[in-house]
PDB file of N, CA and C in Angstrom:
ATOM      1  N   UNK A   1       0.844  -1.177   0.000  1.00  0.00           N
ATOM      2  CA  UNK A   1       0.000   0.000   0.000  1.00  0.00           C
ATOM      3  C   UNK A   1       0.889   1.240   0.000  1.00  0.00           C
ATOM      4  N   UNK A   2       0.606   2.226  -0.878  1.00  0.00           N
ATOM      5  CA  UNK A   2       1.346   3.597  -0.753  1.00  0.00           C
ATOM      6  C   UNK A   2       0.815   4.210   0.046  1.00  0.00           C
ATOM      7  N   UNK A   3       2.104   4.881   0.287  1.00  0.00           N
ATOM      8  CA  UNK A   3       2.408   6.281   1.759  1.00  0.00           C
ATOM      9  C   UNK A   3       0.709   6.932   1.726  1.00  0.00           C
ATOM     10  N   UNK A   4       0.016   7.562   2.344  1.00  0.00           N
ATOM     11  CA  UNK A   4      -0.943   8.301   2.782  1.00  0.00           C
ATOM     12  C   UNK A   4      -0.226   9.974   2.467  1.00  0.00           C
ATOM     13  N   UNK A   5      -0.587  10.491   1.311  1.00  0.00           N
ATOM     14  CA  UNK A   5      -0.116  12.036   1.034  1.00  0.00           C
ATOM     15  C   UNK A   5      -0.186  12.887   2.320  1.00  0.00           C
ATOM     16  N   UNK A   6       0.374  13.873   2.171  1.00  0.00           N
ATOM     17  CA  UNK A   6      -0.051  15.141   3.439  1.00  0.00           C
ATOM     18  C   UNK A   6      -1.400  15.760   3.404  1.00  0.00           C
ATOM     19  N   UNK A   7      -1.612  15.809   1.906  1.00  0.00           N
ATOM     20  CA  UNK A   7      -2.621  16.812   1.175  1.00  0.00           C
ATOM     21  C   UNK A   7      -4.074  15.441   1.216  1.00  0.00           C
ATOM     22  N   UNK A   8      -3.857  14.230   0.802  1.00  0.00           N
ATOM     23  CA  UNK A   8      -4.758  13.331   1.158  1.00  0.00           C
ATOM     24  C   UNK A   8      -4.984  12.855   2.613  1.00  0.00           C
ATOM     25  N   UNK A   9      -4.351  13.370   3.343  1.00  0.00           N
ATOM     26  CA  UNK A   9      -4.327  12.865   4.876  1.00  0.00           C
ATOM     27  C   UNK A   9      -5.535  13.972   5.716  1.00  0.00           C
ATOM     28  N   UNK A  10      -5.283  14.951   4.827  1.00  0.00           N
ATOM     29  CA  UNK A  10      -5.859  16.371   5.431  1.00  0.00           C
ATOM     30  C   UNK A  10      -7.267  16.123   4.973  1.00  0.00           C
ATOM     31  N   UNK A  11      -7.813  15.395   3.351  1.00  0.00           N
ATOM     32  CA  UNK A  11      -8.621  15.234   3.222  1.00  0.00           C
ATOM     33  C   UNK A  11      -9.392  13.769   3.797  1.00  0.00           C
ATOM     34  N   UNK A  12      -8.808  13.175   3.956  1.00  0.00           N
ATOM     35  CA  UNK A  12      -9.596  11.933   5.175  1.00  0.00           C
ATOM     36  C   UNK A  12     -10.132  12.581   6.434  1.00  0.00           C
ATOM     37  N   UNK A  13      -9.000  13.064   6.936  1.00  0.00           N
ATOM     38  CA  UNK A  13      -9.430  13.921   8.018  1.00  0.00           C
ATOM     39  C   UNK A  13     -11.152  14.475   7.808  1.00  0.00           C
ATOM     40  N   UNK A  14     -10.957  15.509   6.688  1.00  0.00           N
ATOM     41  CA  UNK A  14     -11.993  16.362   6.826  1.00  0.00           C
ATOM     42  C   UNK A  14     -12.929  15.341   6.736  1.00  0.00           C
ATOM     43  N   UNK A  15     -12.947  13.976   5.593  1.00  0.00           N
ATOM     44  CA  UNK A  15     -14.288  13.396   5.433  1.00  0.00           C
ATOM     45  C   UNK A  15     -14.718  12.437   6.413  1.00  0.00           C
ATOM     46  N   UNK A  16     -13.744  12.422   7.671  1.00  0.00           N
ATOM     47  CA  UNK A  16     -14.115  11.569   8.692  1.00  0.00           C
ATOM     48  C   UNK A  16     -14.894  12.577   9.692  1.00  0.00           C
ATOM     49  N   UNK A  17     -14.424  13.784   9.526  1.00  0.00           N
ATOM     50  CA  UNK A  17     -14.857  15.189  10.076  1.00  0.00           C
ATOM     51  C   UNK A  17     -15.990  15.256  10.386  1.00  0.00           C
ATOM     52  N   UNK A  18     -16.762  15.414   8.788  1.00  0.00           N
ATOM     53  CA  UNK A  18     -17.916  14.965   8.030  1.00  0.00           C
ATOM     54  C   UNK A  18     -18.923  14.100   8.596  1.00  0.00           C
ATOM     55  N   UNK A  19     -17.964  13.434   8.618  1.00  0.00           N
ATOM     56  CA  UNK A  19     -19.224  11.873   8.569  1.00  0.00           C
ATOM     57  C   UNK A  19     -19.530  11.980  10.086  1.00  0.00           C
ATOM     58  N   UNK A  20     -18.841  12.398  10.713  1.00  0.00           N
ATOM     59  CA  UNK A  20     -18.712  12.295  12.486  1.00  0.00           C
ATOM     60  C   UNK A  20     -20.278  13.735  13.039  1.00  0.00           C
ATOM     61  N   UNK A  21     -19.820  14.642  11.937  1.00  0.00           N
ATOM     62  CA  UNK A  21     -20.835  15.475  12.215  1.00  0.00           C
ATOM     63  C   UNK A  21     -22.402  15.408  11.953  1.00  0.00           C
ATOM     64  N   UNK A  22     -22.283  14.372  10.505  1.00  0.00           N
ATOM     65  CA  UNK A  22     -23.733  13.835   9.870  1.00  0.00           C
ATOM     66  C   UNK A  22     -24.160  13.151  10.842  1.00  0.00           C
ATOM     67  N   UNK A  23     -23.281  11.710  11.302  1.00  0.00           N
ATOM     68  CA  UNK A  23     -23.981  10.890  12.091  1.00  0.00           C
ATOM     69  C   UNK A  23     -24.231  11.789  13.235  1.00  0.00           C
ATOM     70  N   UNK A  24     -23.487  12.462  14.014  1.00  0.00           N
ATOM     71  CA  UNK A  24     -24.201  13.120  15.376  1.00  0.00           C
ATOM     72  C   UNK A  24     -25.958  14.327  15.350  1.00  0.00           C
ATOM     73  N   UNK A  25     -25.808  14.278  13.790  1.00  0.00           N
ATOM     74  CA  UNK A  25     -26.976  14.918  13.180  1.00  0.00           C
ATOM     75  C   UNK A  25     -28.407  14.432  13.216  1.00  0.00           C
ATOM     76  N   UNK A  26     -27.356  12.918  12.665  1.00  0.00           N
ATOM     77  CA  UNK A  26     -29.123  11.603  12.996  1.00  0.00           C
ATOM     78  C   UNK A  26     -29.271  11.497  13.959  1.00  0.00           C
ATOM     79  N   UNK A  27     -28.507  11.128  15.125  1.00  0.00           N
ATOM     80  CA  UNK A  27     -28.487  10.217  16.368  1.00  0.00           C
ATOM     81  C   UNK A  27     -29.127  11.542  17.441  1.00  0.00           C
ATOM     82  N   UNK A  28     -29.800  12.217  17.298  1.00  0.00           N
ATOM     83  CA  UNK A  28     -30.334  13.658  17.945  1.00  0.00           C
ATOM     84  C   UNK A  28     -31.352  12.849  19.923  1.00  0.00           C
ATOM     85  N   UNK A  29     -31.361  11.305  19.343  1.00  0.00           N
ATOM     86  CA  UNK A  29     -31.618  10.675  20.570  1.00  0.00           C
ATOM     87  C   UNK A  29     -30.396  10.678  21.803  1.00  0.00           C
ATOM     88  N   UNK A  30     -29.470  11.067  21.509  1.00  0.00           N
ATOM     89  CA  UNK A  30     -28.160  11.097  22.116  1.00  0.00           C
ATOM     90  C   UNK A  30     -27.824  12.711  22.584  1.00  0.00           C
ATOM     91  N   UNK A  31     -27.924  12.339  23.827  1.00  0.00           N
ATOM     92  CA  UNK A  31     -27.553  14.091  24.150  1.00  0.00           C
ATOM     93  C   UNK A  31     -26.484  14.535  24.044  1.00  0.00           C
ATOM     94  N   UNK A  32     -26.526  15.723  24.311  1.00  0.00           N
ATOM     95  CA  UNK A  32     -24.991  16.335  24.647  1.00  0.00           C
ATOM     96  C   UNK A  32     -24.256  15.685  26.106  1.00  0.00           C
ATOM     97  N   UNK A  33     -24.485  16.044  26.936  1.00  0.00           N
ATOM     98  CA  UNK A  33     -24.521  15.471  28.617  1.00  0.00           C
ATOM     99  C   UNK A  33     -24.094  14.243  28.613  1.00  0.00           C
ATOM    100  N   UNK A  34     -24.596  13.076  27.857  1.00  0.00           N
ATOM    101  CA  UNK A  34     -24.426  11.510  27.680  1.00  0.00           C
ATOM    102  C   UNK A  34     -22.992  11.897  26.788  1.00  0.00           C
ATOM    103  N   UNK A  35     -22.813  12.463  26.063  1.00  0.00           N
ATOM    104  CA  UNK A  35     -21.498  12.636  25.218  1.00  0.00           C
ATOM    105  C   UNK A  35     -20.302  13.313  26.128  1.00  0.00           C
ATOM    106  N   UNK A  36     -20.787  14.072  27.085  1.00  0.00           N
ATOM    107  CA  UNK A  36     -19.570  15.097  27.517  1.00  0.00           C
ATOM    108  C   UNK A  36     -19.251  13.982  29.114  1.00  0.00           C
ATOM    109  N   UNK A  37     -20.493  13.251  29.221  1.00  0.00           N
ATOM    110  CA  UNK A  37     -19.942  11.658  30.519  1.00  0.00           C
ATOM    111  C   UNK A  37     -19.230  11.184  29.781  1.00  0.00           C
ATOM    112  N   UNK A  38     -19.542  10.667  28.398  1.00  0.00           N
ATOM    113  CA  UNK A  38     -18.362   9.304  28.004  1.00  0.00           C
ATOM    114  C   UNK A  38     -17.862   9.876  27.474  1.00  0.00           C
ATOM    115  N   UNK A  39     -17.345  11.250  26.915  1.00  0.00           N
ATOM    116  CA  UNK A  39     -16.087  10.718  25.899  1.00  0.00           C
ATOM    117  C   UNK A  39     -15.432  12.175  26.650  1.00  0.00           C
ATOM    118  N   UNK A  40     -16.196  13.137  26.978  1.00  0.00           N
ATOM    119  CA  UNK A  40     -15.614  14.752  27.463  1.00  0.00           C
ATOM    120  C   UNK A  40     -15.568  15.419  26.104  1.00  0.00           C
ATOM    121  N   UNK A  41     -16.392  15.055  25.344  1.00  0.00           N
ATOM    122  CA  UNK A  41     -17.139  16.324  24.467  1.00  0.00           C
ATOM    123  C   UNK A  41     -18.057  16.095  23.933  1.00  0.00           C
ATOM    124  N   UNK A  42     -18.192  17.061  23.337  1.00  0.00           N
ATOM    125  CA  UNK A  42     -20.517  17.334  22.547  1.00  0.00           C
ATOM    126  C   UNK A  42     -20.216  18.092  21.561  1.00  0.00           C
ATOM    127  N   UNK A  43     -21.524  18.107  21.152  1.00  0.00           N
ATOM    128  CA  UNK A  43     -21.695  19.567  20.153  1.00  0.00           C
ATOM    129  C   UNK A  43     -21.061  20.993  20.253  1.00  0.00           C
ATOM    130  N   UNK A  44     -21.513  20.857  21.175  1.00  0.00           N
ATOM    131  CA  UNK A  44     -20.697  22.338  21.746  1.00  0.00           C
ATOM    132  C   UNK A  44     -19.514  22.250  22.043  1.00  0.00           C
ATOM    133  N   UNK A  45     -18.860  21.523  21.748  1.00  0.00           N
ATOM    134  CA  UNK A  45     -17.615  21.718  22.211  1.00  0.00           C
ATOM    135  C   UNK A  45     -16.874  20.975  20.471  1.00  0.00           C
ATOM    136  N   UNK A  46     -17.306  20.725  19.495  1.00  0.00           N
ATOM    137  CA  UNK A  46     -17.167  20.679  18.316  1.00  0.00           C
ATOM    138  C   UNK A  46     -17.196  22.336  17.801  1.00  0.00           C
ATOM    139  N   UNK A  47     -18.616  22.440  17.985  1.00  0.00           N
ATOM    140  CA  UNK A  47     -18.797  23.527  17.888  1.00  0.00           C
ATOM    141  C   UNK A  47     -17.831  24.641  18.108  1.00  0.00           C
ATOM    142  N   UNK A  48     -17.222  24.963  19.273  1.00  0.00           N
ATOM    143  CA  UNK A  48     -15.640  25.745  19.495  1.00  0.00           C
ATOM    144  C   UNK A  48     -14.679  25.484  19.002  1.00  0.00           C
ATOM    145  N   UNK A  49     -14.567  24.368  19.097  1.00  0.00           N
ATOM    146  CA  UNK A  49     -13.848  23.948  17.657  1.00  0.00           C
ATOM    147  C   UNK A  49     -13.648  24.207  16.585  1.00  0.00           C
ATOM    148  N   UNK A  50     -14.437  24.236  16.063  1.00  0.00           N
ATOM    149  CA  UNK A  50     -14.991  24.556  14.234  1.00  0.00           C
ATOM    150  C   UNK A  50     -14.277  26.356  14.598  1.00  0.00           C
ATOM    151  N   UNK A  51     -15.364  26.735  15.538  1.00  0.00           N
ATOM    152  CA  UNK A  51     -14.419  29.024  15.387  1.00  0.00           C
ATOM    153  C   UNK A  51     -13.490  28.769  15.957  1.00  0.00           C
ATOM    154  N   UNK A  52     -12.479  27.940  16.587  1.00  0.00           N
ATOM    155  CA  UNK A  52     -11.210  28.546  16.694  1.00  0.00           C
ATOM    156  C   UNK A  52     -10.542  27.926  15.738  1.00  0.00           C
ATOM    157  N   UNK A  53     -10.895  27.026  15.020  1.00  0.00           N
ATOM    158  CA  UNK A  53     -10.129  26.626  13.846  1.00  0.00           C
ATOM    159  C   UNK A  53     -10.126  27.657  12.261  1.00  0.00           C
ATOM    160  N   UNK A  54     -11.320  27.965  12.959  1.00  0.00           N
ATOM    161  CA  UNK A  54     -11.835  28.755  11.322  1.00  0.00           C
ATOM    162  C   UNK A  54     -11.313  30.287  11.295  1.00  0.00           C
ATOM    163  N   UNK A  55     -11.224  30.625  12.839  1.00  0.00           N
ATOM    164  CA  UNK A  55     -10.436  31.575  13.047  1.00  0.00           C
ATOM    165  C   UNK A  55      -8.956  31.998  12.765  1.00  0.00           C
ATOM    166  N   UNK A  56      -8.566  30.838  13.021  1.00  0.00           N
ATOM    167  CA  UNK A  56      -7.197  31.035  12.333  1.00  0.00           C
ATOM    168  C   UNK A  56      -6.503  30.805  11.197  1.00  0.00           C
ATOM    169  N   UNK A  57      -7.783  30.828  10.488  1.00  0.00           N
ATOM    170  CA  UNK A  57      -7.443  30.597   9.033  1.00  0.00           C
ATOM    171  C   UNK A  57      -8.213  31.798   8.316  1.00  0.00           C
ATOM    172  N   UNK A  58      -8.448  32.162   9.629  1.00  0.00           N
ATOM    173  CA  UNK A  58      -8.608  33.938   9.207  1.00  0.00           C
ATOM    174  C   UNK A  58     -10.336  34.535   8.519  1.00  0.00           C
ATOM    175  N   UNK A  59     -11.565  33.089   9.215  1.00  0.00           N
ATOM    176  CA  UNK A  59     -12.644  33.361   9.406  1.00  0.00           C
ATOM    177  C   UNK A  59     -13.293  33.944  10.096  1.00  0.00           C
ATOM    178  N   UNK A  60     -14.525  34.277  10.265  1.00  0.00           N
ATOM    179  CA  UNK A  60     -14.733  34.971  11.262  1.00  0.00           C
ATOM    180  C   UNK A  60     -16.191  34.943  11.849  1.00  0.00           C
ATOM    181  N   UNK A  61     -16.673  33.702  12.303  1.00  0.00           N
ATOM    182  CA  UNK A  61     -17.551  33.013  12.596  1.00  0.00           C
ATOM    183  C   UNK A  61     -18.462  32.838  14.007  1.00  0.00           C
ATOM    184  N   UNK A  62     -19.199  33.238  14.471  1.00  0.00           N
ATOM    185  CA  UNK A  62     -19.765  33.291  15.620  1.00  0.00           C
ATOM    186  C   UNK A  62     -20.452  31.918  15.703  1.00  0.00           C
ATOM    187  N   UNK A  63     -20.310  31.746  17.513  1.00  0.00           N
ATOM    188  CA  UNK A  63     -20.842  31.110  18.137  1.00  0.00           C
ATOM    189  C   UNK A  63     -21.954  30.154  17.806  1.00  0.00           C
ATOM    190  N   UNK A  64     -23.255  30.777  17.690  1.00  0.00           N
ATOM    191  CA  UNK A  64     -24.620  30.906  16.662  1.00  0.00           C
ATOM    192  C   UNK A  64     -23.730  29.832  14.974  1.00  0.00           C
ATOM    193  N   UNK A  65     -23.166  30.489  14.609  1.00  0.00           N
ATOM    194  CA  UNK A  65     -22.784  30.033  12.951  1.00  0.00           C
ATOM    195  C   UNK A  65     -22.341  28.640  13.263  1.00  0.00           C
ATOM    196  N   UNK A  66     -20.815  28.368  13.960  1.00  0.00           N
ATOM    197  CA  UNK A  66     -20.816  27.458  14.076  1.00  0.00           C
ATOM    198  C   UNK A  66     -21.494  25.938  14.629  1.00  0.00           C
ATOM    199  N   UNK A  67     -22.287  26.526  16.167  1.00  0.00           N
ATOM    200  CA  UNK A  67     -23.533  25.748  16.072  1.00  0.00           C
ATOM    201  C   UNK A  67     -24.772  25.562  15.360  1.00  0.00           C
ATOM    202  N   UNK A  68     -24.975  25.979  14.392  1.00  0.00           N
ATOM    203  CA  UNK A  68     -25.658  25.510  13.126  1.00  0.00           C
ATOM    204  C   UNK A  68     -25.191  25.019  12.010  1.00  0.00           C
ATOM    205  N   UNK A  69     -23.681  24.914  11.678  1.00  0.00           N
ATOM    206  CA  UNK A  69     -23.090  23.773  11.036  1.00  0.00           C
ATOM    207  C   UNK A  69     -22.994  22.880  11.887  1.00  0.00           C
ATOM    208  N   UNK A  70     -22.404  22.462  12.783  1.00  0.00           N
ATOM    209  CA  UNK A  70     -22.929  21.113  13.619  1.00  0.00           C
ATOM    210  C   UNK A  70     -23.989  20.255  14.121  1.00  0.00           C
ATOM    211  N   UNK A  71     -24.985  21.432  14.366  1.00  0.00           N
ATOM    212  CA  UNK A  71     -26.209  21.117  15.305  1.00  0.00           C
ATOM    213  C   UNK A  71     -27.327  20.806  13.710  1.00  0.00           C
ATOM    214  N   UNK A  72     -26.783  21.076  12.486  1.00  0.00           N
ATOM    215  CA  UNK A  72     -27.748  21.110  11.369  1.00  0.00           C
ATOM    216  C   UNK A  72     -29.010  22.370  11.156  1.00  0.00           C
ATOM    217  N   UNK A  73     -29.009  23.128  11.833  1.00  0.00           N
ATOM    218  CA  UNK A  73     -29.877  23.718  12.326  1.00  0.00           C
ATOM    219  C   UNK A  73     -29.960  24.818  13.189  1.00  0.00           C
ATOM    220  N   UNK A  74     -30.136  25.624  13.295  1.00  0.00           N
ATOM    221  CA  UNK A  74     -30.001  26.951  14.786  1.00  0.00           C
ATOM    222  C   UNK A  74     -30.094  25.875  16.043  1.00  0.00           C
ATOM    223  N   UNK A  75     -29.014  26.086  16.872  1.00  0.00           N
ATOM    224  CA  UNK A  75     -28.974  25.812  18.248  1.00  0.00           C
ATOM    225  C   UNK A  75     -30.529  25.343  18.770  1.00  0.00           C
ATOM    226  N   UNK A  76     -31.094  26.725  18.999  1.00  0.00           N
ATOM    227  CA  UNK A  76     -32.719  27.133  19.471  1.00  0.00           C
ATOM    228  C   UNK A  76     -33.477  25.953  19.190  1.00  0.00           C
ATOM    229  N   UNK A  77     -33.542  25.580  18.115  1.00  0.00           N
ATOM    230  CA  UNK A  77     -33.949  24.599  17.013  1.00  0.00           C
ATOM    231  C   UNK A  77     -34.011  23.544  17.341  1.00  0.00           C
ATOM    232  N   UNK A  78     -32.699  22.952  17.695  1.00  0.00           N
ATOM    233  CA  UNK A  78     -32.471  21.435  18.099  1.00  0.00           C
ATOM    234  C   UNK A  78     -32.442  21.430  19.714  1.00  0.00           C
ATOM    235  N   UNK A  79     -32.347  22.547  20.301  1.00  0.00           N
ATOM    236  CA  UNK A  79     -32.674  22.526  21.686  1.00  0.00           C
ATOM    237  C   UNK A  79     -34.410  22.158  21.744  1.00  0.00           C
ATOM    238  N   UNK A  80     -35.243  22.811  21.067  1.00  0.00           N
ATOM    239  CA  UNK A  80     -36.702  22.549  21.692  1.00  0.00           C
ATOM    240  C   UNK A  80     -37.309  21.075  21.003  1.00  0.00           C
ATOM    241  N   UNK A  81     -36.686  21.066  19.832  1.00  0.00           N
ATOM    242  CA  UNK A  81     -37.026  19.375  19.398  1.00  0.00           C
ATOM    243  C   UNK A  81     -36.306  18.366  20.067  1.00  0.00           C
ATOM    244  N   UNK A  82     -35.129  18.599  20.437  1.00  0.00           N
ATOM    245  CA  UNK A  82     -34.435  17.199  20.648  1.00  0.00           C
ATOM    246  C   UNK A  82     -33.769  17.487  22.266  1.00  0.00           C
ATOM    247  N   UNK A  83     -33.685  18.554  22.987  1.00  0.00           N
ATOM    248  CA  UNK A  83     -32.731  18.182  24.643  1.00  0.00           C
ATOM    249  C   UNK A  83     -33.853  17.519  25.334  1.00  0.00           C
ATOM    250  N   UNK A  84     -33.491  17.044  26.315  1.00  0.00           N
ATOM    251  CA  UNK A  84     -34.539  16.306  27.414  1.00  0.00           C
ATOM    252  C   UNK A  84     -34.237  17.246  29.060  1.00  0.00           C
ATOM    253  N   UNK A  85     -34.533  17.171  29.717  1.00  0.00           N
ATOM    254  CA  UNK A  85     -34.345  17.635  30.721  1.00  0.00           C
ATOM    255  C   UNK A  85     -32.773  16.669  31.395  1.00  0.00           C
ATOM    256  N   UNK A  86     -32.378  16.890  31.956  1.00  0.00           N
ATOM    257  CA  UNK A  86     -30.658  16.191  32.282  1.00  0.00           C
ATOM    258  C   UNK A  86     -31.546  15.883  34.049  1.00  0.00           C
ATOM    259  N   UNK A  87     -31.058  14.603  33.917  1.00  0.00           N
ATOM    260  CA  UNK A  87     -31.416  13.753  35.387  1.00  0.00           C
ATOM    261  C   UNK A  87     -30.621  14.262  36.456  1.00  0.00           C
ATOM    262  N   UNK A  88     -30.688  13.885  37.688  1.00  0.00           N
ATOM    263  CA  UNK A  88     -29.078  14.591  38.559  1.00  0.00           C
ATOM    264  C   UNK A  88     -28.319  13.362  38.266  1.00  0.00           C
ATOM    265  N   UNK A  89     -28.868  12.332  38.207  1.00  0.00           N
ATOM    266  CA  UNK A  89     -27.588  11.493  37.792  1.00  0.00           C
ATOM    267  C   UNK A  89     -26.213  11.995  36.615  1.00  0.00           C
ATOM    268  N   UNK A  90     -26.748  12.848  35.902  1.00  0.00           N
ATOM    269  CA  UNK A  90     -26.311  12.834  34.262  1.00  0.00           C
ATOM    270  C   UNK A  90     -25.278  14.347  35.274  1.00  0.00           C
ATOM    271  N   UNK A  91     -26.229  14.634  35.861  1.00  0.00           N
ATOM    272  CA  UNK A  91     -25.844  16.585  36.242  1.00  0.00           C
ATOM    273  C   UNK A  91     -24.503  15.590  37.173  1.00  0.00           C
ATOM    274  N   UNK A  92     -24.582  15.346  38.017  1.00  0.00           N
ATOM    275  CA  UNK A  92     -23.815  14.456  39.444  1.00  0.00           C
ATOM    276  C   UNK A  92     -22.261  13.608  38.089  1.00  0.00           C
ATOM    277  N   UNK A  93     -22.587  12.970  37.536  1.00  0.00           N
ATOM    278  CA  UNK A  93     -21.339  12.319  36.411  1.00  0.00           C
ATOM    279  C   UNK A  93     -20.826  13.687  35.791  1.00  0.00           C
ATOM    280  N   UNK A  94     -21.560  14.459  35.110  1.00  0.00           N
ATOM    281  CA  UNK A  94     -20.977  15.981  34.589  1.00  0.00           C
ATOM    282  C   UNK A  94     -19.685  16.236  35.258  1.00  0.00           C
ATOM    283  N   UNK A  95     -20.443  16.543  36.398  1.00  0.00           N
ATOM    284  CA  UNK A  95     -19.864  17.257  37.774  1.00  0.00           C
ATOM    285  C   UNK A  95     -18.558  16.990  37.857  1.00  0.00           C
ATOM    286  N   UNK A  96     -17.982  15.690  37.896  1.00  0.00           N
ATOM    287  CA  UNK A  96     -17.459  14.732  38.600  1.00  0.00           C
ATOM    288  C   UNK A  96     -16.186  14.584  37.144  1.00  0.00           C
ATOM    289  N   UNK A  97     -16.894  14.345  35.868  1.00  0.00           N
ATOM    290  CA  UNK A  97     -16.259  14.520  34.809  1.00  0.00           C
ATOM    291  C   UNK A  97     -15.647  15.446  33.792  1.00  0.00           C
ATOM    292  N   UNK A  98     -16.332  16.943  34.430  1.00  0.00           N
ATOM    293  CA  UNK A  98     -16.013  17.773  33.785  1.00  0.00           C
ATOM    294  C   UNK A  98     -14.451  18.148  33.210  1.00  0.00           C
ATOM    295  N   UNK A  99     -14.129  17.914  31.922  1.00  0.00           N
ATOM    296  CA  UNK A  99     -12.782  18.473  31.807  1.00  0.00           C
ATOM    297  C   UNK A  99     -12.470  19.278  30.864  1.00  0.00           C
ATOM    298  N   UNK A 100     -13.353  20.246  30.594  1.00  0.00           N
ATOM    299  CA  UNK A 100     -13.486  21.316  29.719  1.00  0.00           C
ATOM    300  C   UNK A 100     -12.637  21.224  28.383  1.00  0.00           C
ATOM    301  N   UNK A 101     -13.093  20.324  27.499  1.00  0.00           N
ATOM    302  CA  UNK A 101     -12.177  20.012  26.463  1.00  0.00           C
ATOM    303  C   UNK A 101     -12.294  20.539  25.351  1.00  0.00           C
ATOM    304  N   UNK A 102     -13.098  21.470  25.737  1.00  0.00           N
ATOM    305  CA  UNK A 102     -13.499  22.889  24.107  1.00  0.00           C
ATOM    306  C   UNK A 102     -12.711  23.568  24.165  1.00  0.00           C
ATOM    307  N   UNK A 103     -11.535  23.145  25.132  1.00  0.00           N
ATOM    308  CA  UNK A 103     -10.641  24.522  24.857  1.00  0.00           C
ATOM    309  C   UNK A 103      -9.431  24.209  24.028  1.00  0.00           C
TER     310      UNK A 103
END
């Protein structure tokens, strides 16, 4: 098998990027909260992602923008169709797990 390019490496990247953002698009049964217990990130924290990346490539993208390329939709949007209320169990694991990894 040949080497993996720099310039093709960058594009796997993005289309795994992609695909990571579609599927979290369908799966809207899956909260944020259940994502930021098991793995220590969510949407929102993709979401910061996306503007400080886009930022330094000299975009200039708000908050709002980038959570509607992720979220598919305005924030607002997928908050009143799809959050659930967060259990204290979910709030209590948060707590306990928090490791602020949007930064």
């Amino acid at each position: 098998m040949s080497k993996i390019t720099k310039d093709n490496e960058v594009l796997i990247k993005a289309k795994v990027l992609d695909h990571l953002i579609e599927h979290l698009q369908k799966r809207t049964d899956v909260q944020n909260i259940d994502l930021m217990n098991l793995s220590g990130f969510c949407r929102n924290c993709l979401s910061k992602w996306y503007g400080k990346y886009s930022s330094e490539l000299g975009y200039d993208l708000d908050y709002e923008e980038t959570r509607k390329i992720i979220y598919g939709m305005p924030y607002s949007d997928w908050k009143e169709k799809f959050q659930k209320e967060a259990t204290a169990e979910q709030l209590k694991n948060l707590k306990i797990n928090n490791t602020n990894n949007y930064e």
